[in-house]
Each structure stands twice: as structure tokens, then as C-alpha cells.
PDB file of N, CA and C in Angstrom:
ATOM      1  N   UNK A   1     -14.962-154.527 153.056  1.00  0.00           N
ATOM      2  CA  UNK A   1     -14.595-154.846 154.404  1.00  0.00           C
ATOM      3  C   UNK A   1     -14.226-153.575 155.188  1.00  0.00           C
ATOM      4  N   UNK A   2     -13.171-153.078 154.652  1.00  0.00           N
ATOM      5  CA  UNK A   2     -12.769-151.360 155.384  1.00  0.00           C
ATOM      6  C   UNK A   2     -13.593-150.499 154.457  1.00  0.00           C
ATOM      7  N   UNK A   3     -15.021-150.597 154.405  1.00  0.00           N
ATOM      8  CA  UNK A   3     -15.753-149.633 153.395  1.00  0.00           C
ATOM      9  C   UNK A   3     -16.452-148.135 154.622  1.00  0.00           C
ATOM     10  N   UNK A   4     -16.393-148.498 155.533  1.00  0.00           N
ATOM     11  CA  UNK A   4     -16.827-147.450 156.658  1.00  0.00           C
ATOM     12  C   UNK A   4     -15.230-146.263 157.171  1.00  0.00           C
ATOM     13  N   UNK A   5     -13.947-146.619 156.497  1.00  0.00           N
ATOM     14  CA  UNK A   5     -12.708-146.196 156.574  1.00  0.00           C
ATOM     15  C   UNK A   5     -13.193-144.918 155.568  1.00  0.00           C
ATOM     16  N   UNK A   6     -13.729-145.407 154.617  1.00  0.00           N
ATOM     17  CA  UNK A   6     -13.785-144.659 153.146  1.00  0.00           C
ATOM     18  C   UNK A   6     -13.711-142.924 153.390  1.00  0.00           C
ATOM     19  N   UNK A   7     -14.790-142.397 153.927  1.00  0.00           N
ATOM     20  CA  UNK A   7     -15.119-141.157 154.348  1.00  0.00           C
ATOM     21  C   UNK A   7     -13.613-140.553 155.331  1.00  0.00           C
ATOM     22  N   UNK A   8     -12.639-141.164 156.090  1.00  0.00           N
ATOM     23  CA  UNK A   8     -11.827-140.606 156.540  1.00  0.00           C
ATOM     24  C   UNK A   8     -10.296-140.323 155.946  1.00  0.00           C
ATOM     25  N   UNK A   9     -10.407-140.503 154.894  1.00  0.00           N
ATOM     26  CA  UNK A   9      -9.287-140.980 153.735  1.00  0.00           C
ATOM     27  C   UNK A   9      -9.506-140.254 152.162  1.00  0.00           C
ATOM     28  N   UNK A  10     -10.864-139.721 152.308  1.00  0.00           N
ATOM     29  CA  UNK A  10     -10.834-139.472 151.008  1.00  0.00           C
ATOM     30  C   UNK A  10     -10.996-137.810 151.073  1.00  0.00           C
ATOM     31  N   UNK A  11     -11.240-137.244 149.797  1.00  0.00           N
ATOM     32  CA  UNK A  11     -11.418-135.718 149.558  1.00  0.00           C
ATOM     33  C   UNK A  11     -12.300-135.589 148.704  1.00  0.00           C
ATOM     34  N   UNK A  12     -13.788-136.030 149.218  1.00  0.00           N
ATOM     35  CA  UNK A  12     -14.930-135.625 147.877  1.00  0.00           C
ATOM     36  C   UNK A  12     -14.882-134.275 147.324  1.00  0.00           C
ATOM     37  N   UNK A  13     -14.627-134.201 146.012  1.00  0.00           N
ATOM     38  CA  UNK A  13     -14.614-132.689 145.371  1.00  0.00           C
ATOM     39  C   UNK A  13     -15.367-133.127 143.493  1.00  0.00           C
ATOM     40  N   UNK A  14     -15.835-131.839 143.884  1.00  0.00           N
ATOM     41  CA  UNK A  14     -16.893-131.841 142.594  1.00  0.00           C
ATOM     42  C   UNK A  14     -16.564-130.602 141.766  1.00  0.00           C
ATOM     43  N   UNK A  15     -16.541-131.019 140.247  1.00  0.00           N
ATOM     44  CA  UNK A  15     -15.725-129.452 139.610  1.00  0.00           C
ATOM     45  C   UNK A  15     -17.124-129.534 138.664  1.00  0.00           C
ATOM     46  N   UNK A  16     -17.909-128.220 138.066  1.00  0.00           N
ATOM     47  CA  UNK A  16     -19.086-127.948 136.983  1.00  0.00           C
ATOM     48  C   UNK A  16     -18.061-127.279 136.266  1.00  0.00           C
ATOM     49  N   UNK A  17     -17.516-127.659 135.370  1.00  0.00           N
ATOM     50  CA  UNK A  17     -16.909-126.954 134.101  1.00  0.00           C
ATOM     51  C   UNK A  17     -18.153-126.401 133.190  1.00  0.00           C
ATOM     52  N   UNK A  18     -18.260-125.376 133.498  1.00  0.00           N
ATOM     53  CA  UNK A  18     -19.232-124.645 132.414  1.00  0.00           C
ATOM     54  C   UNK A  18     -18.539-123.307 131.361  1.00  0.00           C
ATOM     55  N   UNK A  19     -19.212-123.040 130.344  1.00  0.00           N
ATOM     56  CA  UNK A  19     -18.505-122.220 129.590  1.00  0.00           C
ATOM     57  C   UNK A  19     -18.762-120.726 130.017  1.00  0.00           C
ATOM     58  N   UNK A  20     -19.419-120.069 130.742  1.00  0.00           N
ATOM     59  CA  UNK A  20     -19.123-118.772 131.461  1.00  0.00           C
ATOM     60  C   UNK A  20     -18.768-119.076 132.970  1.00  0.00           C
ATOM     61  N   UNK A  21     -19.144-120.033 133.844  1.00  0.00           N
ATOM     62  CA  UNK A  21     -18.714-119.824 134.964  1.00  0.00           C
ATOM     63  C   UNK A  21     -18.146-121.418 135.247  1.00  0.00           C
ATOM     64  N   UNK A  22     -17.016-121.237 136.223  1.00  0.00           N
ATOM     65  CA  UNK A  22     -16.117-122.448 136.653  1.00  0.00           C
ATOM     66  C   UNK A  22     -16.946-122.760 138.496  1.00  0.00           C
ATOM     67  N   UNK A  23     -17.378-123.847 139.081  1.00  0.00           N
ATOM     68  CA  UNK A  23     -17.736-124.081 140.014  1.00  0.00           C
ATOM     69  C   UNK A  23     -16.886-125.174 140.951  1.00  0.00           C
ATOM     70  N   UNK A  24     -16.537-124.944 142.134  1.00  0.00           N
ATOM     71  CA  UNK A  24     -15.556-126.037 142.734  1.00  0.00           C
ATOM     72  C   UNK A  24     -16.262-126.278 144.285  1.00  0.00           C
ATOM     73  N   UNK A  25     -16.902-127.653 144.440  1.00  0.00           N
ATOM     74  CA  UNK A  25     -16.890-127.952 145.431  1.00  0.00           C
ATOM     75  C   UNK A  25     -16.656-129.110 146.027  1.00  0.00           C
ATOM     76  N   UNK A  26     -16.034-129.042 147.333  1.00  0.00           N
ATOM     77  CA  UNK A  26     -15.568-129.414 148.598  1.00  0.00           C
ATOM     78  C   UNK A  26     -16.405-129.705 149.502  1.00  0.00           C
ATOM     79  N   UNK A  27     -16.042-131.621 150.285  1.00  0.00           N
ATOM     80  CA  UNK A  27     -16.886-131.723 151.207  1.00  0.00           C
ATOM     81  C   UNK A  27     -16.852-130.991 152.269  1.00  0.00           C
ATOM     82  N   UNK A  28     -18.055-130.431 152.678  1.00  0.00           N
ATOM     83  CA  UNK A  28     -17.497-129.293 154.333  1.00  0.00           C
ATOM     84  C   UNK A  28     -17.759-128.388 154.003  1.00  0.00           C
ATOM     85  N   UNK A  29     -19.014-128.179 152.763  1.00  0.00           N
ATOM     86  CA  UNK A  29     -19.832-126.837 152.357  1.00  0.00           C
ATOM     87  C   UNK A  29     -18.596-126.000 152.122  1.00  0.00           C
ATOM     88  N   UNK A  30     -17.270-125.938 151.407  1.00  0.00           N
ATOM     89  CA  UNK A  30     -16.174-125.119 150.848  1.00  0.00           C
ATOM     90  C   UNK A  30     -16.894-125.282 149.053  1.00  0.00           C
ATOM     91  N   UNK A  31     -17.270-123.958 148.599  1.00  0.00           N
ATOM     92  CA  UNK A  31     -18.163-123.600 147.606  1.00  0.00           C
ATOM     93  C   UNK A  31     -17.375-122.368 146.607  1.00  0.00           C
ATOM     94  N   UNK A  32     -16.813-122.610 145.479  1.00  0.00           N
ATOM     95  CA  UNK A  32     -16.479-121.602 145.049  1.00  0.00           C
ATOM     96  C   UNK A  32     -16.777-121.550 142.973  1.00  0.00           C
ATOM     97  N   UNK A  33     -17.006-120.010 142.899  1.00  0.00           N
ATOM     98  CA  UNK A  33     -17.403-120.329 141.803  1.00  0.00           C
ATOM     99  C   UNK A  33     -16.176-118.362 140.945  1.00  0.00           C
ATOM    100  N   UNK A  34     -16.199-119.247 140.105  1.00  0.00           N
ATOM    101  CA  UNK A  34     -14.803-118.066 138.955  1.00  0.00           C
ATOM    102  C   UNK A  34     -15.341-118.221 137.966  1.00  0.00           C
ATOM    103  N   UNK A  35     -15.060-116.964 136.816  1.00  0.00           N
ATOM    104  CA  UNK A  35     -15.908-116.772 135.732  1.00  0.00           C
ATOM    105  C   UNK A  35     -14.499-118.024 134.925  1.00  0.00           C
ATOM    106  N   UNK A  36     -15.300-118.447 133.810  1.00  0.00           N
ATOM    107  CA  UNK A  36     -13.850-119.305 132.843  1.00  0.00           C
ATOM    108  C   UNK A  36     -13.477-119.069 131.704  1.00  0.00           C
ATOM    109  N   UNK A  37     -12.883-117.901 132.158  1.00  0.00           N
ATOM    110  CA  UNK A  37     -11.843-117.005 131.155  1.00  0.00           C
ATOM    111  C   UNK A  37     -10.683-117.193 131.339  1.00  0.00           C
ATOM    112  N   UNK A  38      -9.343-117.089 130.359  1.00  0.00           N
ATOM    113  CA  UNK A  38      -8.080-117.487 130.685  1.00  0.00           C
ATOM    114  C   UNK A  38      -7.138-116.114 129.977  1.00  0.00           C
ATOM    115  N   UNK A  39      -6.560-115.638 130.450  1.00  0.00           N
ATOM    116  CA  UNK A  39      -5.561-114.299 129.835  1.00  0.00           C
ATOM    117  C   UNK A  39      -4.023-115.265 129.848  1.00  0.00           C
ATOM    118  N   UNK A  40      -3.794-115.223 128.322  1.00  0.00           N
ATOM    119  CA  UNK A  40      -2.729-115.917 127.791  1.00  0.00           C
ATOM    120  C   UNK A  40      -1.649-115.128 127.179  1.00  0.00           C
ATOM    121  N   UNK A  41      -0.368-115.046 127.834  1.00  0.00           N
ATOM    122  CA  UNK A  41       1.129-114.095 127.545  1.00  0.00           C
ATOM    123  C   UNK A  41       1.891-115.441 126.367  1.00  0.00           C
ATOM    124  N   UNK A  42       1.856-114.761 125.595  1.00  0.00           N
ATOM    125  CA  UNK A  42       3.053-114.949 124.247  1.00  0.00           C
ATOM    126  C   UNK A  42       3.900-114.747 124.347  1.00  0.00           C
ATOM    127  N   UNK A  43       5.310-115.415 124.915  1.00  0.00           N
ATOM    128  CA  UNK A  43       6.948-115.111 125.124  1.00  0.00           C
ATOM    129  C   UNK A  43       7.796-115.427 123.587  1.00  0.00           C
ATOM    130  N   UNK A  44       8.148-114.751 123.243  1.00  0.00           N
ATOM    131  CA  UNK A  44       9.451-114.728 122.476  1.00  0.00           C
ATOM    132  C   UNK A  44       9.064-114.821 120.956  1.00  0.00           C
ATOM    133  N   UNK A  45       8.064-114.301 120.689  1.00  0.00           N
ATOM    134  CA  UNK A  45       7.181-114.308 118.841  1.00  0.00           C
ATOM    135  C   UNK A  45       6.562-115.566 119.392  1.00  0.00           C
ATOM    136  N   UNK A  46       5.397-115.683 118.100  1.00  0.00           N
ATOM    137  CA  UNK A  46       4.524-116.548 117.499  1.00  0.00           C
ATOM    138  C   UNK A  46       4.690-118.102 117.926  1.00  0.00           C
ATOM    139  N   UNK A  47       5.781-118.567 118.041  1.00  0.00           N
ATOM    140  CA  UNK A  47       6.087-120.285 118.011  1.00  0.00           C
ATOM    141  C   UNK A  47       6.835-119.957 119.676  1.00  0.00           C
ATOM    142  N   UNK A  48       7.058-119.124 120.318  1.00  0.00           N
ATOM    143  CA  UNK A  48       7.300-119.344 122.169  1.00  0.00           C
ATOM    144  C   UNK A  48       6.143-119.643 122.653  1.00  0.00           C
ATOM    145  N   UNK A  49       6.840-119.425 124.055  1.00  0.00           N
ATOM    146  CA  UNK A  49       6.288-119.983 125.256  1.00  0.00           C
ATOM    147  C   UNK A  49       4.851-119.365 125.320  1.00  0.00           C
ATOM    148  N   UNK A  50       3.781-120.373 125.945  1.00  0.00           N
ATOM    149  CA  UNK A  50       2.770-119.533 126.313  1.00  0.00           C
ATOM    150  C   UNK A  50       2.362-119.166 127.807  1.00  0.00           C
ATOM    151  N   UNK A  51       2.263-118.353 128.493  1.00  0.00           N
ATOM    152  CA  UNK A  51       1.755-118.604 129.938  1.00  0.00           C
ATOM    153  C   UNK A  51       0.961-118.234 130.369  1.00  0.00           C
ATOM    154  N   UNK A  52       0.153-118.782 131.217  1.00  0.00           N
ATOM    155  CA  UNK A  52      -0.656-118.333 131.832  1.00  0.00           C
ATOM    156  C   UNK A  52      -1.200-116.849 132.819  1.00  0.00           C
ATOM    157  N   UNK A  53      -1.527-115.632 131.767  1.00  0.00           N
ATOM    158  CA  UNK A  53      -1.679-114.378 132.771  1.00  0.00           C
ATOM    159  C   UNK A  53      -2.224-114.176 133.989  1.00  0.00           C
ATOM    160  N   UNK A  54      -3.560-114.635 133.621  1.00  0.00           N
ATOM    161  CA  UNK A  54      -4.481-113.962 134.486  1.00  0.00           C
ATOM    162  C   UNK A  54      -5.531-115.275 134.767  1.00  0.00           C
ATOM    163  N   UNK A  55      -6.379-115.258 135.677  1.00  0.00           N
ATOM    164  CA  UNK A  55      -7.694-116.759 135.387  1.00  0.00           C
ATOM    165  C   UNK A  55      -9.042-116.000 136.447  1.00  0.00           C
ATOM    166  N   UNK A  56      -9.950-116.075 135.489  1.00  0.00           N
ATOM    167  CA  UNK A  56     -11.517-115.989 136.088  1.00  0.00           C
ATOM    168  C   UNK A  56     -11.868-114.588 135.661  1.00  0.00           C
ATOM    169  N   UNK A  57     -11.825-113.232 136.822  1.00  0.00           N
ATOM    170  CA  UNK A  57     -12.529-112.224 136.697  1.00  0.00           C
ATOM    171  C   UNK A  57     -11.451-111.040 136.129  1.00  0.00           C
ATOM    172  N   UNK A  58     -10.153-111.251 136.700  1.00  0.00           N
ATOM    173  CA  UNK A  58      -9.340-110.593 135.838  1.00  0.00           C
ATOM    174  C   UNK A  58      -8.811-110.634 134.653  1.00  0.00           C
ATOM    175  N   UNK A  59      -8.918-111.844 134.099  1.00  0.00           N
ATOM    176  CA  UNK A  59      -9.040-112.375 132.723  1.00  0.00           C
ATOM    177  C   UNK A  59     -10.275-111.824 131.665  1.00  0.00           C
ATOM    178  N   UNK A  60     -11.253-111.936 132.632  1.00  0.00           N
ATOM    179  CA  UNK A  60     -12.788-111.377 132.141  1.00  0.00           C
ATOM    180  C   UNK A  60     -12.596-110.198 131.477  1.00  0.00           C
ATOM    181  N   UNK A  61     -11.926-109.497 132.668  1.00  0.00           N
ATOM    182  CA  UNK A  61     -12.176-107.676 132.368  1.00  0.00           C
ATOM    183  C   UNK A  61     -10.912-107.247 130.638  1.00  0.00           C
ATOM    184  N   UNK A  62     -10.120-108.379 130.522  1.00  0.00           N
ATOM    185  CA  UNK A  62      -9.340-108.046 129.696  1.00  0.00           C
ATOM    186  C   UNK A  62      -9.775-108.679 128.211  1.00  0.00           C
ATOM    187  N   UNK A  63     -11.168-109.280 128.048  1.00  0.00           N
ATOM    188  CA  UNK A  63     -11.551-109.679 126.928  1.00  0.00           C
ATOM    189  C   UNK A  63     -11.476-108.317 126.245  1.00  0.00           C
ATOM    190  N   UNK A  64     -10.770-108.725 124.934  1.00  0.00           N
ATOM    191  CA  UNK A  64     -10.566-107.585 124.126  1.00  0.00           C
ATOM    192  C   UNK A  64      -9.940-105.845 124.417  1.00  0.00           C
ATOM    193  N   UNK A  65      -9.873-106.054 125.635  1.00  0.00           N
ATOM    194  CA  UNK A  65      -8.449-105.279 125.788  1.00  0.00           C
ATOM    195  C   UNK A  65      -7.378-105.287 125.927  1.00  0.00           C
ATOM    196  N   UNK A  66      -7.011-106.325 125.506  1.00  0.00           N
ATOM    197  CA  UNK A  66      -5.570-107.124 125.629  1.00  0.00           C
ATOM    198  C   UNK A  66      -4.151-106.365 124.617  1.00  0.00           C
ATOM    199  N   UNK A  67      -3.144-106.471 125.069  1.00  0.00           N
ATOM    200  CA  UNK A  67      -2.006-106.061 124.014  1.00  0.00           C
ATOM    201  C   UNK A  67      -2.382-106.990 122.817  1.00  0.00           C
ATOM    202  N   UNK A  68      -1.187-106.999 121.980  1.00  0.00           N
ATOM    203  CA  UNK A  68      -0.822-108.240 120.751  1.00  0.00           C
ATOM    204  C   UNK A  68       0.046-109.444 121.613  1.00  0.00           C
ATOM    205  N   UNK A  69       0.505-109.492 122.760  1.00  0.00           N
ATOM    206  CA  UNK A  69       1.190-110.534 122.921  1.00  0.00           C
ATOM    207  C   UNK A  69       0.273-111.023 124.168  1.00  0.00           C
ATOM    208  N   UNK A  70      -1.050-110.396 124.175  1.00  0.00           N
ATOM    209  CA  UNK A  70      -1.751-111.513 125.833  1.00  0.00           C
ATOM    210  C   UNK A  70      -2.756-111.538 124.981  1.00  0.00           C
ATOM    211  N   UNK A  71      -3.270-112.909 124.945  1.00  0.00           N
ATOM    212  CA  UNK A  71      -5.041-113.375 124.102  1.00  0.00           C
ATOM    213  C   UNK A  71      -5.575-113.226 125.389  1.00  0.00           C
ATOM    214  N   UNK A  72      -7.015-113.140 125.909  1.00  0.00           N
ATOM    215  CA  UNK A  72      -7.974-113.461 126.794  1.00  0.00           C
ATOM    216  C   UNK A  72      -8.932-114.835 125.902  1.00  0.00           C
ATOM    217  N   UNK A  73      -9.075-115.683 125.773  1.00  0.00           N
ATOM    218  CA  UNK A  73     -10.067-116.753 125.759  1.00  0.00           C
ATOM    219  C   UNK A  73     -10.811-117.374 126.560  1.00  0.00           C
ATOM    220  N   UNK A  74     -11.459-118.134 126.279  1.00  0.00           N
ATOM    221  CA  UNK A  74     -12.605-119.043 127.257  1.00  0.00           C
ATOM    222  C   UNK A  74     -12.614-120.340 126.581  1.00  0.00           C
ATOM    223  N   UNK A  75     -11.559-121.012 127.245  1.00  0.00           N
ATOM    224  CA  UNK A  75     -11.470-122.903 127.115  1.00  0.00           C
ATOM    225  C   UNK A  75     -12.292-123.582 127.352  1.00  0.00           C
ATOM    226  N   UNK A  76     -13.586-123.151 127.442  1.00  0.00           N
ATOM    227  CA  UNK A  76     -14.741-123.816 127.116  1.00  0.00           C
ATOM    228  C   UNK A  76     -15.985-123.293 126.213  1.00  0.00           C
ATOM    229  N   UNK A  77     -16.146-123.948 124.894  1.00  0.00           N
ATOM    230  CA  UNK A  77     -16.723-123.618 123.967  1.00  0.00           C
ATOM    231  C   UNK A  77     -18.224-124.240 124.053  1.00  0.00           C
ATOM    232  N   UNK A  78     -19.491-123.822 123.986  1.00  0.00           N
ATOM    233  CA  UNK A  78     -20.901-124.118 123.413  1.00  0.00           C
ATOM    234  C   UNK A  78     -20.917-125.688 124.702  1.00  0.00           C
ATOM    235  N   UNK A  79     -20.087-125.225 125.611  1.00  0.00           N
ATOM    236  CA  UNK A  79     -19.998-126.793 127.248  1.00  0.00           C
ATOM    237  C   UNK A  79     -19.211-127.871 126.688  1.00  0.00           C
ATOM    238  N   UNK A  80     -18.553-127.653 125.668  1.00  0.00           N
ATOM    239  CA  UNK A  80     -17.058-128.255 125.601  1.00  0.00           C
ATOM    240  C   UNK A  80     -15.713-128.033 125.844  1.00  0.00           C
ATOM    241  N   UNK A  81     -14.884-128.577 126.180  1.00  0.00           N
ATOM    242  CA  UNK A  81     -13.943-128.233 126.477  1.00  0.00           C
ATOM    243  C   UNK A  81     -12.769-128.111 124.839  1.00  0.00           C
ATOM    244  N   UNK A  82     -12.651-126.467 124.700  1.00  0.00           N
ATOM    245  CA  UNK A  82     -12.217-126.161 123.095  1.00  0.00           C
ATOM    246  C   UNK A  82     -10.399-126.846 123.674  1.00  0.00           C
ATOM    247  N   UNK A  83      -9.992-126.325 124.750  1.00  0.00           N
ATOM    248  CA  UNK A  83      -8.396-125.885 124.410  1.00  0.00           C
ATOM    249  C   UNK A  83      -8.142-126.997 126.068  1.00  0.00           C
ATOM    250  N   UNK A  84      -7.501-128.542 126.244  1.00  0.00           N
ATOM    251  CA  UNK A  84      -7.369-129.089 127.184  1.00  0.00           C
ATOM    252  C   UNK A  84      -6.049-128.892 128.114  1.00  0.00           C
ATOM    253  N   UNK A  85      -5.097-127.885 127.718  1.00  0.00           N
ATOM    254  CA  UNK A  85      -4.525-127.683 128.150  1.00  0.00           C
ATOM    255  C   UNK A  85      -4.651-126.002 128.883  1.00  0.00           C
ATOM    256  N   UNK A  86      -5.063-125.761 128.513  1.00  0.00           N
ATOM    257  CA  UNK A  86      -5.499-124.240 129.279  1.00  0.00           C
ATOM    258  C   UNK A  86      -6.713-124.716 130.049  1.00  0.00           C
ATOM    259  N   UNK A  87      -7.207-125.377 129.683  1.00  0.00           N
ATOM    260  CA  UNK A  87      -8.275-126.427 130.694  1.00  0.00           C
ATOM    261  C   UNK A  87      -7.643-126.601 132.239  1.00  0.00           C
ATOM    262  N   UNK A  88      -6.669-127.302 131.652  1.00  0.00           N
ATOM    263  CA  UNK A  88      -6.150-127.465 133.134  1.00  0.00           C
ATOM    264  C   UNK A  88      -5.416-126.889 133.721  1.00  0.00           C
ATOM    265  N   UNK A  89      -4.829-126.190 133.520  1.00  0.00           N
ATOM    266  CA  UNK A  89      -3.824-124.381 133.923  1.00  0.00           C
ATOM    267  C   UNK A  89      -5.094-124.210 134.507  1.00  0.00           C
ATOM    268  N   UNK A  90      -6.529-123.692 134.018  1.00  0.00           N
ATOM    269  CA  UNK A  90      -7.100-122.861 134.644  1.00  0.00           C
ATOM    270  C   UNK A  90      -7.737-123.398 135.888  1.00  0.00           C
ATOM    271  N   UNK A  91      -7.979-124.976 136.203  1.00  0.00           N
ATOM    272  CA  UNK A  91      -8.308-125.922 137.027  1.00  0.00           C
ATOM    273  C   UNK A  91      -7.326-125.743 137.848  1.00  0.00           C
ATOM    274  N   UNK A  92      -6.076-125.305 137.741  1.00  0.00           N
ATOM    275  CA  UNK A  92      -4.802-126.053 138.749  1.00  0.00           C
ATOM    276  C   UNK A  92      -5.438-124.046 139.308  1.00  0.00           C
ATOM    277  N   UNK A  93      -4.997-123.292 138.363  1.00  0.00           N
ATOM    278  CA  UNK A  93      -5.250-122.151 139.601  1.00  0.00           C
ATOM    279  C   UNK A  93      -6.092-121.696 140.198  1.00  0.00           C
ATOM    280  N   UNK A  94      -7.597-122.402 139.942  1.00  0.00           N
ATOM    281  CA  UNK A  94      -9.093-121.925 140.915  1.00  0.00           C
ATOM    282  C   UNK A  94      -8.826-123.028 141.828  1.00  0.00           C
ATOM    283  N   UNK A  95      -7.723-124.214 141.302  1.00  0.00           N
ATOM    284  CA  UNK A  95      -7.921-125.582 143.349  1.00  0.00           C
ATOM    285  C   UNK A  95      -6.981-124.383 144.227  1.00  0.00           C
ATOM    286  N   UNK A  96      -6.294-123.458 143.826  1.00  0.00           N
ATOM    287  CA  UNK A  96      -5.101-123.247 144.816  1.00  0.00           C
ATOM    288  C   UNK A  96      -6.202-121.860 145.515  1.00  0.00           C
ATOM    289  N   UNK A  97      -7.255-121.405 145.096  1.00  0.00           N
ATOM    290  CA  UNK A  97      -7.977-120.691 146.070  1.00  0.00           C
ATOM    291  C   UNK A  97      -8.177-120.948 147.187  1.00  0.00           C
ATOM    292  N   UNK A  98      -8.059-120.168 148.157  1.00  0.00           N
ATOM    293  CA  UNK A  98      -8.780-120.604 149.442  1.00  0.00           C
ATOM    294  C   UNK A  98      -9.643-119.867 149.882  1.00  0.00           C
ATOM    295  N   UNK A  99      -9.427-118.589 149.723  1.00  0.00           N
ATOM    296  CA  UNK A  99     -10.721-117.876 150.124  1.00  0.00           C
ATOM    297  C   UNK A  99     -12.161-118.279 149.574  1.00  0.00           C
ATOM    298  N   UNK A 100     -13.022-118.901 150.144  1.00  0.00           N
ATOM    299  CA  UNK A 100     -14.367-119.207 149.679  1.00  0.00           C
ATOM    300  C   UNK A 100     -15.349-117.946 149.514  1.00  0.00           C
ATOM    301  N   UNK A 101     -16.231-118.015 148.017  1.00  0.00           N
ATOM    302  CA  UNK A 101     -16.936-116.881 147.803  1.00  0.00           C
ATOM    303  C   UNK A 101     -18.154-116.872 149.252  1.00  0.00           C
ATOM    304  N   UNK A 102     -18.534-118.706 149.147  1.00  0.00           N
ATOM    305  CA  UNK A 102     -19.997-118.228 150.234  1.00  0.00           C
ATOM    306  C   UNK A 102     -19.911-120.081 150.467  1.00  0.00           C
ATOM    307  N   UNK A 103     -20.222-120.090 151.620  1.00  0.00           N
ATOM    308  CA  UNK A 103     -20.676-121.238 152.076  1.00  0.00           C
ATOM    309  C   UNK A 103     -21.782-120.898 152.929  1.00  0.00           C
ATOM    310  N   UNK A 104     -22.576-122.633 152.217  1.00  0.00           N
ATOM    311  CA  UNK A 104     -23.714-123.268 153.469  1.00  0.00           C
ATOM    312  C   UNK A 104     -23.507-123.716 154.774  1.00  0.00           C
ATOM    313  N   UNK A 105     -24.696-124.067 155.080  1.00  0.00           N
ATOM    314  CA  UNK A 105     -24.315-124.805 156.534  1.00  0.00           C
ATOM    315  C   UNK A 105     -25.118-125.830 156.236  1.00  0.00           C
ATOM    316  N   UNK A 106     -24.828-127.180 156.816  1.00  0.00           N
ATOM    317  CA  UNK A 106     -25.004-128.027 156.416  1.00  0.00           C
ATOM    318  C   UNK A 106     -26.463-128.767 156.613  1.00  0.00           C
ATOM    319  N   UNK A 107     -27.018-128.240 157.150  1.00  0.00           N
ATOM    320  CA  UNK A 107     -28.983-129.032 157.368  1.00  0.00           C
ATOM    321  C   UNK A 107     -29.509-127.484 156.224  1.00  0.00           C
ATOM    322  N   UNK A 108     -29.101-126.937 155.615  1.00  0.00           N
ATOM    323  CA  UNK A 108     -30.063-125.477 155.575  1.00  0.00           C
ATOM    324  C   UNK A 108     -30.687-125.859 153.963  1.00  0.00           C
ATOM    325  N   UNK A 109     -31.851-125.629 154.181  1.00  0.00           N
ATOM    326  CA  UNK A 109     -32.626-126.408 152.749  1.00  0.00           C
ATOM    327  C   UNK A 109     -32.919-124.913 151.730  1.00  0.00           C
TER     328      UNK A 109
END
């Protein structure tokens, strides 16, 4: 009945979880894409806290140059998702981007 409301109420968004690159898009040609790497800080020995360092290209550059207390990984294994909680750490900090890498315009084929 209110199915023509739909479009003014909602927030179509589309996420490609892939295992080298993360893709996020937004209705209104808002297009963004981050490599999906995660740089992970070790607080207080082995059994602490873990947090979140770094996410995407600065994470990238630290594969294997990392101290002993920051891992760099990639929470997505062979297009699975290995680790679901660094999954979504790394989801919560590519939505809070705003700068868009590149947008379309919307008739352009």
C-alpha cells in the first residue's frame, strides 16, 4: 500500500567483501573501494586486549613489517570470511569514510 514511500525512507547500500579488496556502495553513485587488510595492536601480553590499528592501505603497507605486538592480517580468506569479528571492525571503519575514491554519474554507460 505505502510501497512508492519505500525509496524515501530507505538507504540502499551494497558491501563486495572480497579477500584483497573491500567495495562500498551507496545509492547516489557514492563508490568506494579499500584494500582488506586489518593491522591488529596486542595490549597487555598474549590473553589482552586486541585493537584495531590501522584498516585498508595502511594496514597493507605493514604486512610483515609489523612489531611483535601489531599482527597485519586479511579477514578474508580464499572469499571467506576467516576472522568475524575483525570482519566487522573493519566494515564499521570503511562506513565512517566519506571521502569517495571516484564516482559516476548516473545515465553514463
Amino acid at each position: 500500500m505505502f510501497g512508492f514511500l519505500n525509496g524515501y525512507f530507505s538507504n540502499d547500500l551494497a558491501i563486495d567483501l572480497g579477500t584483497a579488496n573491500t567495495l562500498i556502495w551507496v545509492r547516489g553513485g557514492y563508490r568506494t573501494g579499500r584494500t582488506s587488510v586489518v593491522a591488529i595492536r596486542q595490549e597487555g601480553g598474549p590473553n589482552g586486549k586486541k585493537v584495531i590499528q590501522q584498516v585498508g592501505l595502511a594496514a597493507k603497507h605493514m604486512l610483515g613489517r609489523t612489531p611483535g605486538n601489531i599482527t597485519a592480517i586479511r579477514p578474508m580468506k580464499d572469499g571467506v570470511i576467516a576472522d568475524f569479528t575483525v570482519t566487522e571492525q573493519m566494515l564499521k571503519q570503511l562506513s565512517q569514510v566519506t571521502k569517495p575514491v571516484f564516482s559516476v554519474p548516473a545515465h553514463a554507460s
